[in-house]
PDB file of N, CA and C in Angstrom:
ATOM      1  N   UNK A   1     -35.893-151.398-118.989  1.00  0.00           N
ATOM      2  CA  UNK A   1     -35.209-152.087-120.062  1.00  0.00           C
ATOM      3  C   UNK A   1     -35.517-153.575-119.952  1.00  0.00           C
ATOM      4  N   UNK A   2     -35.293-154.068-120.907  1.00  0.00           N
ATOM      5  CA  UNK A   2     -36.059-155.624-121.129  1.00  0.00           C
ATOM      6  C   UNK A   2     -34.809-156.107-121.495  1.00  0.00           C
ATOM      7  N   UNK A   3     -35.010-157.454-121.342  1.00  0.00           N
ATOM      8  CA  UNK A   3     -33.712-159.061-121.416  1.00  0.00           C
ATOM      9  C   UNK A   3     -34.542-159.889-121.911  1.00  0.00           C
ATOM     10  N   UNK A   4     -33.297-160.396-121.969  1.00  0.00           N
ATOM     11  CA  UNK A   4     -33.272-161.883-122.602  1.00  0.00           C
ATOM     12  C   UNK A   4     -32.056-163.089-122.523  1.00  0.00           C
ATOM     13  N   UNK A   5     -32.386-164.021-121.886  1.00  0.00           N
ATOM     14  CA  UNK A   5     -31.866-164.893-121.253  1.00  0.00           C
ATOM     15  C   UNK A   5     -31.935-166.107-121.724  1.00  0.00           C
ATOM     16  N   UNK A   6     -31.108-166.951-121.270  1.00  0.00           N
ATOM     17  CA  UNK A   6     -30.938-168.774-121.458  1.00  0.00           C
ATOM     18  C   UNK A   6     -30.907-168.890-120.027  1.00  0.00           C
ATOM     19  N   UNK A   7     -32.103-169.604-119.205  1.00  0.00           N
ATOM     20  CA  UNK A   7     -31.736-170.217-118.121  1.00  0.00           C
ATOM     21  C   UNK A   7     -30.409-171.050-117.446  1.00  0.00           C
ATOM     22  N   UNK A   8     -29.916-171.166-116.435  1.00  0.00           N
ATOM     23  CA  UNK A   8     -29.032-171.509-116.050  1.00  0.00           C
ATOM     24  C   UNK A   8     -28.861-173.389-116.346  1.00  0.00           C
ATOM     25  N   UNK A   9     -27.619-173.579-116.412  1.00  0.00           N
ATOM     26  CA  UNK A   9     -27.393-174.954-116.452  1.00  0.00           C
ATOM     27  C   UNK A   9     -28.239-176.309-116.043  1.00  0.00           C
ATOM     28  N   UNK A  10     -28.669-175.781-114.570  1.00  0.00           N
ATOM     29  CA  UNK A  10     -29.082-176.875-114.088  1.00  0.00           C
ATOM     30  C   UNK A  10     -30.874-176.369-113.821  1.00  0.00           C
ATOM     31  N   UNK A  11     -30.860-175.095-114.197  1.00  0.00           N
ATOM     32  CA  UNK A  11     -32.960-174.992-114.584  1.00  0.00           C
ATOM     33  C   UNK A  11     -32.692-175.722-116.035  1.00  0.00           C
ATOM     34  N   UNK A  12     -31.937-175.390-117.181  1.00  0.00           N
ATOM     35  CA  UNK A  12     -31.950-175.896-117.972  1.00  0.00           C
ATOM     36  C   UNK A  12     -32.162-177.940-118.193  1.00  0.00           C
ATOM     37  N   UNK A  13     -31.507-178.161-117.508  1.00  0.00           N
ATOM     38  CA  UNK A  13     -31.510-179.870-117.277  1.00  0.00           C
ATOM     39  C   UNK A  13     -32.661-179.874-116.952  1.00  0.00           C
ATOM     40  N   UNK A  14     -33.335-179.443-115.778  1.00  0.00           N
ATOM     41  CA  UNK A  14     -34.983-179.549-115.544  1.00  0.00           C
ATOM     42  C   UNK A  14     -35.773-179.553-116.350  1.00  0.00           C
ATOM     43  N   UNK A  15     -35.502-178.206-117.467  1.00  0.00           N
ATOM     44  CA  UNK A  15     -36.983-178.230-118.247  1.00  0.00           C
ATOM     45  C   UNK A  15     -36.466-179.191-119.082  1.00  0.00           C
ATOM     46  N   UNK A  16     -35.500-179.907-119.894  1.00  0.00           N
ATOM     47  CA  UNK A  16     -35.182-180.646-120.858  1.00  0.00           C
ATOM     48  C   UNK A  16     -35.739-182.082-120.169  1.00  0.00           C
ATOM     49  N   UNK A  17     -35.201-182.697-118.574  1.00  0.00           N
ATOM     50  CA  UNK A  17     -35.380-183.732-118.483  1.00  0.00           C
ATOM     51  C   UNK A  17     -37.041-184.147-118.107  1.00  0.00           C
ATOM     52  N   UNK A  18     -37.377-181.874-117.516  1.00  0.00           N
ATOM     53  CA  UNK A  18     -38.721-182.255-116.505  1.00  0.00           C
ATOM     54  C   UNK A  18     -38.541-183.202-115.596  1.00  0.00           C
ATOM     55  N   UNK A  19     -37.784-183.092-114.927  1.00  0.00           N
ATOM     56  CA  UNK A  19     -37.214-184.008-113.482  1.00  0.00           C
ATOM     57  C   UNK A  19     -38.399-183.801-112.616  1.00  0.00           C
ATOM     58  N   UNK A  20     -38.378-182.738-112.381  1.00  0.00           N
ATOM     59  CA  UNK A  20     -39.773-182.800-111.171  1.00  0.00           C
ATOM     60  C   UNK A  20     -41.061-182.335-111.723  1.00  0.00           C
ATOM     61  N   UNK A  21     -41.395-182.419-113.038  1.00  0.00           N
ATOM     62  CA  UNK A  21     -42.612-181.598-113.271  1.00  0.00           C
ATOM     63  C   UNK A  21     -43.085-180.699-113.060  1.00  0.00           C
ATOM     64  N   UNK A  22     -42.686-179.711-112.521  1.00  0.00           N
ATOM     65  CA  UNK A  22     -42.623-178.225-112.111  1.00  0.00           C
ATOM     66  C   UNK A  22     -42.334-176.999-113.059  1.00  0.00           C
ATOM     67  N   UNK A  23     -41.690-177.067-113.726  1.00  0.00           N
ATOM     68  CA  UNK A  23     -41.194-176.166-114.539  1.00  0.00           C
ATOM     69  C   UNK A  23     -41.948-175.868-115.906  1.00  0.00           C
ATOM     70  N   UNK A  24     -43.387-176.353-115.485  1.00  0.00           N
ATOM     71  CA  UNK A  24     -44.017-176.188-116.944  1.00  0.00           C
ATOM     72  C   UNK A  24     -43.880-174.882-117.754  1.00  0.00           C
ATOM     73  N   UNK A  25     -44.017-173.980-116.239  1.00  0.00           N
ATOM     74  CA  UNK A  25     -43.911-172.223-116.219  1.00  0.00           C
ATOM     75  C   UNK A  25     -43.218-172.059-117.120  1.00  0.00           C
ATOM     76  N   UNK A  26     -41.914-172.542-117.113  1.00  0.00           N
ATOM     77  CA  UNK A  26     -40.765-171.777-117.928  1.00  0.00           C
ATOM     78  C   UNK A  26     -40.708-172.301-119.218  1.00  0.00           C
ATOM     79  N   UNK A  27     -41.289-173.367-119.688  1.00  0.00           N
ATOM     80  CA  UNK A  27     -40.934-174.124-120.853  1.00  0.00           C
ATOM     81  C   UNK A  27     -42.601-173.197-122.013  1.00  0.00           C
ATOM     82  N   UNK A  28     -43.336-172.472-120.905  1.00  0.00           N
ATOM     83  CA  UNK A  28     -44.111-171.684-121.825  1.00  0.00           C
ATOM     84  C   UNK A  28     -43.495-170.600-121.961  1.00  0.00           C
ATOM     85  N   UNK A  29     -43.084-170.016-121.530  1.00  0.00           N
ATOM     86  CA  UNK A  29     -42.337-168.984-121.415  1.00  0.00           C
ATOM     87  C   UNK A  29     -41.109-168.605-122.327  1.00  0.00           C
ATOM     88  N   UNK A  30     -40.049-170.198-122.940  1.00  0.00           N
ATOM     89  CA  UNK A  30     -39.433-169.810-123.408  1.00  0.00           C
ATOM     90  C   UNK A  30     -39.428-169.624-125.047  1.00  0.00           C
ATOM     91  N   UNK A  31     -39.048-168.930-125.355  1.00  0.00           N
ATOM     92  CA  UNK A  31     -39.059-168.506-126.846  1.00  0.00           C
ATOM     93  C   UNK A  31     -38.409-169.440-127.949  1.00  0.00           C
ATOM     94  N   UNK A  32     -38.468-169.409-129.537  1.00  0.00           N
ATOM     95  CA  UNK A  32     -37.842-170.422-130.424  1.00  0.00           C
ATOM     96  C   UNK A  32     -36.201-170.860-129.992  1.00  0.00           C
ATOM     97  N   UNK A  33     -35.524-169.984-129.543  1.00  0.00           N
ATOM     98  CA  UNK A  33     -33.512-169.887-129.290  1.00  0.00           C
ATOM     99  C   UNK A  33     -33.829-170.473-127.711  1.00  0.00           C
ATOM    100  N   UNK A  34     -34.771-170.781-126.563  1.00  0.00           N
ATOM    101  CA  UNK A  34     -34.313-171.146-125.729  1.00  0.00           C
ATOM    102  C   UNK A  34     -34.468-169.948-124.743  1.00  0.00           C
ATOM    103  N   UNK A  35     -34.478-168.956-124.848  1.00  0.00           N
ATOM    104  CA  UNK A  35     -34.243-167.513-123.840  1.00  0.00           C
ATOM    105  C   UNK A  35     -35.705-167.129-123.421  1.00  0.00           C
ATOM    106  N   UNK A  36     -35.466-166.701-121.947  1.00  0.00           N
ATOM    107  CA  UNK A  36     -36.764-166.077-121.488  1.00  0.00           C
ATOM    108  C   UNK A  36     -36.833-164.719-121.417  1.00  0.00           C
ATOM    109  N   UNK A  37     -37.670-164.053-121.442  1.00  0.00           N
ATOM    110  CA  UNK A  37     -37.903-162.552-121.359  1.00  0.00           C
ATOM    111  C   UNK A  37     -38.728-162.032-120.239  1.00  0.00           C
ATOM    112  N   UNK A  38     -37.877-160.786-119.924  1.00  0.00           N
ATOM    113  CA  UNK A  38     -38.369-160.025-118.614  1.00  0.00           C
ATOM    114  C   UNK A  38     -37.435-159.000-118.412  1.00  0.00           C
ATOM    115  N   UNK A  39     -37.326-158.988-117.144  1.00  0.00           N
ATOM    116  CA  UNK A  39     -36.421-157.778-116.331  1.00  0.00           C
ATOM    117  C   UNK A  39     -35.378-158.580-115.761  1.00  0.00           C
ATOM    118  N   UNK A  40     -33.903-157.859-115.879  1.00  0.00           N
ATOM    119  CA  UNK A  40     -32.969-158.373-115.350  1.00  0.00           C
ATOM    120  C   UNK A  40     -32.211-158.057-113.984  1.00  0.00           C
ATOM    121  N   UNK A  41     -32.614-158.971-112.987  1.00  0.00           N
ATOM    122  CA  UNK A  41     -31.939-158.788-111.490  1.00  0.00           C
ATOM    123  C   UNK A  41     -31.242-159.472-110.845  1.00  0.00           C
ATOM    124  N   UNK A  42     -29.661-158.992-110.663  1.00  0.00           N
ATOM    125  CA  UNK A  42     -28.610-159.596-109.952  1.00  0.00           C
ATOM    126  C   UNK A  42     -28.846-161.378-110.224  1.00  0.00           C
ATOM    127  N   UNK A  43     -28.581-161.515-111.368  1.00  0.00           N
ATOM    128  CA  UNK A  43     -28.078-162.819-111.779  1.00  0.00           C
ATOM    129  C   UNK A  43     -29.707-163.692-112.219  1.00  0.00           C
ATOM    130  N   UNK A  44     -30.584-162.767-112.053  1.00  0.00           N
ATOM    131  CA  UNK A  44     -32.573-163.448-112.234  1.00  0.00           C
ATOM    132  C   UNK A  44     -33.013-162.666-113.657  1.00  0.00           C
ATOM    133  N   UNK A  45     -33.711-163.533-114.339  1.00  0.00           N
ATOM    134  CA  UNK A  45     -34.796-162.938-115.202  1.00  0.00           C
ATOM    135  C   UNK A  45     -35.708-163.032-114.422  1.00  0.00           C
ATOM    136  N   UNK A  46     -36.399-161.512-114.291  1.00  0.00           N
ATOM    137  CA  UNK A  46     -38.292-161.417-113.479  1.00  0.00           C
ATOM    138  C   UNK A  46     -39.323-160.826-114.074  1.00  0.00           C
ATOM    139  N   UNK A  47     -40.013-161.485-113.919  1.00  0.00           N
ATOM    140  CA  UNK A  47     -41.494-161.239-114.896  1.00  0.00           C
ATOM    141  C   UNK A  47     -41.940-160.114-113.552  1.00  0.00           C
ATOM    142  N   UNK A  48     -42.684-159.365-114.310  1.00  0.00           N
ATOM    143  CA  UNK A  48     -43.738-158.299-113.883  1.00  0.00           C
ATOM    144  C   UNK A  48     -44.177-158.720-112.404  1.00  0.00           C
ATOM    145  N   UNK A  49     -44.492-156.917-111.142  1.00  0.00           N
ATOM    146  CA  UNK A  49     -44.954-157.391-110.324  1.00  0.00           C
ATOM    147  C   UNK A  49     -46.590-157.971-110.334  1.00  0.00           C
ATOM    148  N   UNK A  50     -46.631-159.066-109.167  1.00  0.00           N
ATOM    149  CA  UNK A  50     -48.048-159.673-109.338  1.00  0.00           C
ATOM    150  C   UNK A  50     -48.686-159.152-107.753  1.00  0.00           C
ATOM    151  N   UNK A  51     -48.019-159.146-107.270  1.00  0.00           N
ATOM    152  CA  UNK A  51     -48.561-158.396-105.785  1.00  0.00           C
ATOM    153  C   UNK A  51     -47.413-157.821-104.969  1.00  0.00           C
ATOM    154  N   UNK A  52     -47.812-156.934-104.697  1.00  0.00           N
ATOM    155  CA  UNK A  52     -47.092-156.065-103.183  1.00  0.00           C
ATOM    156  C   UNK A  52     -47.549-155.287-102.739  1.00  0.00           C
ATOM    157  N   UNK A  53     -46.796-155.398-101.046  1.00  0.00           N
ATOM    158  CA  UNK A  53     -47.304-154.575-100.143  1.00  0.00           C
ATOM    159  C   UNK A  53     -46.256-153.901 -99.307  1.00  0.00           C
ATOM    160  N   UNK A  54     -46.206-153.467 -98.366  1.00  0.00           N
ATOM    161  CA  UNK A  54     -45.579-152.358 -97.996  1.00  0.00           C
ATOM    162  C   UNK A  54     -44.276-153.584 -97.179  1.00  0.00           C
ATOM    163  N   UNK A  55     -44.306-154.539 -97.621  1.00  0.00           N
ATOM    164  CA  UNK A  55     -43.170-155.581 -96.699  1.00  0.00           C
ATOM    165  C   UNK A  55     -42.554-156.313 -97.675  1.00  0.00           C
ATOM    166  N   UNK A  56     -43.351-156.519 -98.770  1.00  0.00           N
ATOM    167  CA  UNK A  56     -42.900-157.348-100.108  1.00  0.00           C
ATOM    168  C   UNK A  56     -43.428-157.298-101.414  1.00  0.00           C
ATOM    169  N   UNK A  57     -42.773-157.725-101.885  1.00  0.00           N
ATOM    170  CA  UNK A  57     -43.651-158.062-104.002  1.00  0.00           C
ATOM    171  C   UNK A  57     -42.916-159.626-104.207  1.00  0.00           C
ATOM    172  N   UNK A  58     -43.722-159.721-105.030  1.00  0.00           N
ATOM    173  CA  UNK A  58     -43.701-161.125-105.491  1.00  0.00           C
ATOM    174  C   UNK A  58     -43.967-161.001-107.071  1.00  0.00           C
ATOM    175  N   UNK A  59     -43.039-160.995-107.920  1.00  0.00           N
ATOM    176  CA  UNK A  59     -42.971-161.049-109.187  1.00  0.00           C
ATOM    177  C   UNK A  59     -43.989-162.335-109.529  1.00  0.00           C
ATOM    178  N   UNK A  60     -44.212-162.310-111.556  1.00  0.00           N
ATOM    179  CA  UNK A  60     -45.003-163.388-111.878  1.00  0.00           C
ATOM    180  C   UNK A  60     -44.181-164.281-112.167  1.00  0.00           C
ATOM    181  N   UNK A  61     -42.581-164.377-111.976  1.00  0.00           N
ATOM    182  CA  UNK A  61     -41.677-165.435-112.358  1.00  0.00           C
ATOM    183  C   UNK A  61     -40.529-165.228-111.958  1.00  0.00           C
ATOM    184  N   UNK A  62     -39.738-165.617-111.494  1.00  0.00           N
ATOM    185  CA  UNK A  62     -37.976-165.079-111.447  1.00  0.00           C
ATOM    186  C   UNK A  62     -37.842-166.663-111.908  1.00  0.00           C
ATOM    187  N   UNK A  63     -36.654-166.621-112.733  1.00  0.00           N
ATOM    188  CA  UNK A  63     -35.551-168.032-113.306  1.00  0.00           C
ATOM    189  C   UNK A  63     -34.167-167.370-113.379  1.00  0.00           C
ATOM    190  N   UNK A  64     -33.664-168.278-112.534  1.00  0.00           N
ATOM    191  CA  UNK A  64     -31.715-168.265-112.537  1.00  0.00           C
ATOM    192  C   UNK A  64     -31.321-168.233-113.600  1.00  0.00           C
ATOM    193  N   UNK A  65     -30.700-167.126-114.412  1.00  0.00           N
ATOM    194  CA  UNK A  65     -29.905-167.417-116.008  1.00  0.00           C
ATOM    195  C   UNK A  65     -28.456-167.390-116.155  1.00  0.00           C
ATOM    196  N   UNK A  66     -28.077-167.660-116.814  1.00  0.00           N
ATOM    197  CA  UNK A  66     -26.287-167.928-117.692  1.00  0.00           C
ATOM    198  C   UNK A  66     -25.923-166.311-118.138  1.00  0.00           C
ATOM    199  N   UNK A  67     -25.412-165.800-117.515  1.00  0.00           N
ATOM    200  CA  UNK A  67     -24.984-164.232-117.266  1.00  0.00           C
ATOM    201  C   UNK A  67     -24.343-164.473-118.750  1.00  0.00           C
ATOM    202  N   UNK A  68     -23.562-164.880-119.240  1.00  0.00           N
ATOM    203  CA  UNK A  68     -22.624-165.157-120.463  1.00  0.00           C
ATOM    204  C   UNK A  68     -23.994-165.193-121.790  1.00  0.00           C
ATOM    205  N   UNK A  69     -25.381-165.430-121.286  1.00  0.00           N
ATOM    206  CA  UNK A  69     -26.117-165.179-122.176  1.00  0.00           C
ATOM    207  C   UNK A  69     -27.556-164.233-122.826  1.00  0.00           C
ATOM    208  N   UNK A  70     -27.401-163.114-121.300  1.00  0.00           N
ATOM    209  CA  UNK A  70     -28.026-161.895-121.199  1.00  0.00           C
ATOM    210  C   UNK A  70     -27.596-160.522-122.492  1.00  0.00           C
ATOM    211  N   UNK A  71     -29.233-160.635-122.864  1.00  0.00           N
ATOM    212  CA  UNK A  71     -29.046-159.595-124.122  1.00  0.00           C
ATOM    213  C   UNK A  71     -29.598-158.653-123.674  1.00  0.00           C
ATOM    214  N   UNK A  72     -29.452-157.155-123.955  1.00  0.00           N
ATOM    215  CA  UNK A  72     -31.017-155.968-123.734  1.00  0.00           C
ATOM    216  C   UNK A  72     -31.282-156.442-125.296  1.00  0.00           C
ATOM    217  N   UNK A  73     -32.697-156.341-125.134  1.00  0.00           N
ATOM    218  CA  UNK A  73     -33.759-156.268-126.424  1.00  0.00           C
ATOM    219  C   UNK A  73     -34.532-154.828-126.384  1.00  0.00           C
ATOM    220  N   UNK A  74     -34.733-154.273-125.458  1.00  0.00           N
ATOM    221  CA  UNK A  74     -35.331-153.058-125.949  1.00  0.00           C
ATOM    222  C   UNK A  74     -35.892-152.171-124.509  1.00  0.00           C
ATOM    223  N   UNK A  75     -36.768-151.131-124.639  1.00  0.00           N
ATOM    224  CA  UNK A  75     -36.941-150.664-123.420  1.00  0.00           C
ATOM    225  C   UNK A  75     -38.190-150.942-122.831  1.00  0.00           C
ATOM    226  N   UNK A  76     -38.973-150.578-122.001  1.00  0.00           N
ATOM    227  CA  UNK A  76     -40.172-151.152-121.050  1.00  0.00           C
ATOM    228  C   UNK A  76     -41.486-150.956-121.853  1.00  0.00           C
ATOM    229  N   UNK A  77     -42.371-151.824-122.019  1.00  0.00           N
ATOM    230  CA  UNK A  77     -43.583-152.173-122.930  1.00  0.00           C
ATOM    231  C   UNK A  77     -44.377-151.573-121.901  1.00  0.00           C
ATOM    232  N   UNK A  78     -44.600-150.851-121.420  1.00  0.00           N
ATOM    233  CA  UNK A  78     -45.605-150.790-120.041  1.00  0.00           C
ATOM    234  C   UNK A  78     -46.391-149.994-120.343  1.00  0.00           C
ATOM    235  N   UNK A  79     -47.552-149.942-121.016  1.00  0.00           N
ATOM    236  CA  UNK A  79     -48.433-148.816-121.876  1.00  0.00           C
ATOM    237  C   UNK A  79     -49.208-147.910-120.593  1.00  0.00           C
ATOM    238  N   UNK A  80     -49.578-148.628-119.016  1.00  0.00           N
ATOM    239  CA  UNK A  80     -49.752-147.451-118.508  1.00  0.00           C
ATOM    240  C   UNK A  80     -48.439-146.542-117.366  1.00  0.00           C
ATOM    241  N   UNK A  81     -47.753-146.280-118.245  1.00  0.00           N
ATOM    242  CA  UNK A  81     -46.481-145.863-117.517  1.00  0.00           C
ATOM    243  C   UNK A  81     -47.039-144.564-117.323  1.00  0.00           C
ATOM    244  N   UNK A  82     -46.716-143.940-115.954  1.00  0.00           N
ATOM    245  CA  UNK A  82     -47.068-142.148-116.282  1.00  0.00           C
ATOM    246  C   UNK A  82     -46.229-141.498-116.436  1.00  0.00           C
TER     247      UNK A  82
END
């Protein structure tokens, strides 16, 4: 199942002020309303795995979001699902 999110308060201040220049990631990422899209985990929006191994995965993104602004949009796009 897929989400959709408003980053949290203070990622939010980041990408608005770009305090540290870092956050370019998310400011492509976010959509016309502000919300990012992915998978929703214990309080994270996470983008797709990008590597793992038998000790870890490392998603292509996790961002802290505003629980008060988590939607489902629909179910998993994953065309090679078996």
């Amino acid at each position: 199942m897929k989400f959709k999110a408003k980053p949290d308060m203070f990622m939010s201040g980041q990408v608005l002020d770009n305090v540290y220049g870092t956050v370019d990631w998310l400011v492509e990422r976010l959509d016309d309303e502000g919300y990012i899209h992915g998978y929703y985990v214990d309080g994270y929006i996470v983008g797709k795995v990008a590597d793992a191994t038998d000790e870890y995965f490392n998603p292509e993104f996790w961002c802290p979001i505003d629980k008060s602004t988590l939607v489902a949009i629909g179910g998993d796009d994953d065309e090679n699902r078996l």
